[in-house]
Protein backbone atom coordinates (compact mmCIF):
# COMPACT_ATOMS: atom_id res chain seq x y z
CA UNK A 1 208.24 151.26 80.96
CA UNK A 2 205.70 152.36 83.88
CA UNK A 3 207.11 152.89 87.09
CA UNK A 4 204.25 152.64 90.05
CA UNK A 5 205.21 154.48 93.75
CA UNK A 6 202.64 153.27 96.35
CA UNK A 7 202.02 155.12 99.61
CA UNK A 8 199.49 155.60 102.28
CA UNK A 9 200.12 152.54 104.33
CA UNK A 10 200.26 152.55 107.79
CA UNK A 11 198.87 151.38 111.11
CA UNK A 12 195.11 151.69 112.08
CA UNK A 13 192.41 150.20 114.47
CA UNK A 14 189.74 148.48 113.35
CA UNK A 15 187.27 150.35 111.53
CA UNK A 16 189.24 152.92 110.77
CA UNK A 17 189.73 153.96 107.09
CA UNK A 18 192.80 154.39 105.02
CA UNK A 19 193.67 156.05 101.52
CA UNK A 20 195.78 154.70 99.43
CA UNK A 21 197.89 156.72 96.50
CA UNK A 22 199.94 155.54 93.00
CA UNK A 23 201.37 157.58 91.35
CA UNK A 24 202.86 156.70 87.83
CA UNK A 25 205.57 157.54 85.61
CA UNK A 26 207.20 156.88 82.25
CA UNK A 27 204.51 155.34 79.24
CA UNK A 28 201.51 155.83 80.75
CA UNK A 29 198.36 155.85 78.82
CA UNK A 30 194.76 156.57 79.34
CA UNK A 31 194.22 153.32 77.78
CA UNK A 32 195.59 151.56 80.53
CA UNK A 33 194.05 150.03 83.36
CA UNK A 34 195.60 149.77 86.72
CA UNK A 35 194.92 147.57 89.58
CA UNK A 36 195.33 147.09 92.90
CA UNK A 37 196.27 143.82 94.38
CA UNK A 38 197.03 142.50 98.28
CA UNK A 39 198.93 139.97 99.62
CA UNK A 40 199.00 138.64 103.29
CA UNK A 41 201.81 136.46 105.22
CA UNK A 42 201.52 133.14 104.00
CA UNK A 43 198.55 133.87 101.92
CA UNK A 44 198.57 134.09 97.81
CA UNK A 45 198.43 137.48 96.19
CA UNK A 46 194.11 138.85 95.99
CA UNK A 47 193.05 141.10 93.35
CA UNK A 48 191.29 144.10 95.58
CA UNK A 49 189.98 146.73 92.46
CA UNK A 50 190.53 147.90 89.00
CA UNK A 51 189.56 151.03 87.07
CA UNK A 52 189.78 151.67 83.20
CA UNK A 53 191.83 154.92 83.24
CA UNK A 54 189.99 156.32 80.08
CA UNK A 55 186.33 155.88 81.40
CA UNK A 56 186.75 154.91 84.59
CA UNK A 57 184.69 151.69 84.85
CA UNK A 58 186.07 149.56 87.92
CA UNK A 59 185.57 146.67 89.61
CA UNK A 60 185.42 145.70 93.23
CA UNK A 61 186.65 142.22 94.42
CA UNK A 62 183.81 140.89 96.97
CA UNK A 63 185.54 141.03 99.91
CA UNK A 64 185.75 144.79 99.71
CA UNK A 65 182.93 145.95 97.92
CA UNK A 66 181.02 148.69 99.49
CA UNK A 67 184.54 149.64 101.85
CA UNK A 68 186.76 149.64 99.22
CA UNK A 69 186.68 152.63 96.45
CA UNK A 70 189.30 152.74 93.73
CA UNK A 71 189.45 155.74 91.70
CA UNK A 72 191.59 157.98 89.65
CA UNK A 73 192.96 161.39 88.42
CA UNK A 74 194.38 161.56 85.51
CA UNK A 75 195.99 164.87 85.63
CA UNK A 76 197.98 163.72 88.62
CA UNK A 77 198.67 160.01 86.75
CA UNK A 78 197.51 159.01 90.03
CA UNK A 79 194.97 156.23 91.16
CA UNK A 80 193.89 155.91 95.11
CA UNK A 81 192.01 153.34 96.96
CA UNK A 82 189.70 154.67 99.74
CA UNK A 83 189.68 151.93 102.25
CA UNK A 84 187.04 152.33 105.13
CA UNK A 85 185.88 150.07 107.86
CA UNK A 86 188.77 147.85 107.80
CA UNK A 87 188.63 144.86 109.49
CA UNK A 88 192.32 142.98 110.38
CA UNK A 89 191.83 140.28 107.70
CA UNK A 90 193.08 143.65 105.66
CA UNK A 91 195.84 143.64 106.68
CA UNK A 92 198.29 142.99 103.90
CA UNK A 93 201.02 144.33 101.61
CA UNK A 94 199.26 146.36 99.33
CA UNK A 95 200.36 146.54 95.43
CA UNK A 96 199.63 148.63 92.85
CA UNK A 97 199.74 147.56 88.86
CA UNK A 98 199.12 148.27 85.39
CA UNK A 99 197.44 146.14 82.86
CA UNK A 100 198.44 148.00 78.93
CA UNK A 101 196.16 145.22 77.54
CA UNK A 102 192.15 145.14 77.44
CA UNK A 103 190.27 145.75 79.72
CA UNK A 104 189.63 141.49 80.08
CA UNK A 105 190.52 139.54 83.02
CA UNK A 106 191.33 142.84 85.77
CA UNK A 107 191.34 139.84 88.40
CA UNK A 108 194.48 137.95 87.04
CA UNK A 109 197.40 139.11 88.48
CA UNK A 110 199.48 137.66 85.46
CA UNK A 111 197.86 139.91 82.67
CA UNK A 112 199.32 143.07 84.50
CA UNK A 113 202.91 144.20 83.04
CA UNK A 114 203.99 146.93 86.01
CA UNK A 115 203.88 146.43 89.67
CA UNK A 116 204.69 148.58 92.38
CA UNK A 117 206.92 147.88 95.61
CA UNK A 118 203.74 148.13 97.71
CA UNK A 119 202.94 149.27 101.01
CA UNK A 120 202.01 147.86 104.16
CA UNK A 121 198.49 148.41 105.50
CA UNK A 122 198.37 147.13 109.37
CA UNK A 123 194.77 146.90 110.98
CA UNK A 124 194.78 146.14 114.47
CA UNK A 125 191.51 144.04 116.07
């Protein structure tokens, strides 16, 4: 078992920037990777990023590549998601997951095993 904790959320303006924490507990490998994912009201759940906890390749969904950063510290079994000039079609419940498989698809929701509770992220225009 892999219990995720998400925090960070919050309310912001436009533009403004936002960091994002998980924090893990229970099995957790460096083989792993873990993922971050979004959903909006009405909307269907969007990958956002994934790193490989061993080596620390990611990957950046379009729509947030070059705002977004996902990275991690393993020491603190913690991966964060620097969020900069947010715009309010950000504004989502933000989740945090592990994938114990390959590396593969990051982008499918359905090949991660853990998810977190999430945690709101609010940008105002």
């Amino acid at each position: 078992q892999v219990q995720l904790v998400e925090s960070g959320g919050g309310l912001v303006p436009a533009g403004g920037s936002l960091r994002l924490s998980c924090a893990a507990s229970g099995r957790t490998f460096s083989s792993y990777t873990r993922g971050w994912f979004r959903q909006a009201p009405g909307k269907e759940r969007e990958f956002v990023a994934a790193i490989a906890l061993n080596i620390g390749s990611t990957y950046h969904a379009d729509s947030v590549k070059g705002r977004f950063t996902i990275s991690r510290d393993n020491a603190k079994n913690t991966v964060y998601l620097q969020m900069n000039s947010l715009k309010p079609e950000d504004t989502a419940v933000y989740y945090c997951a592990t994938k114990t498989g390959q590396w593969g698809t990051v982008s499918a929701g359905n090949e991660y095993d853990y998810w977190g509770q999430g945690t709101q992220v609010t940008v105002a225009s």
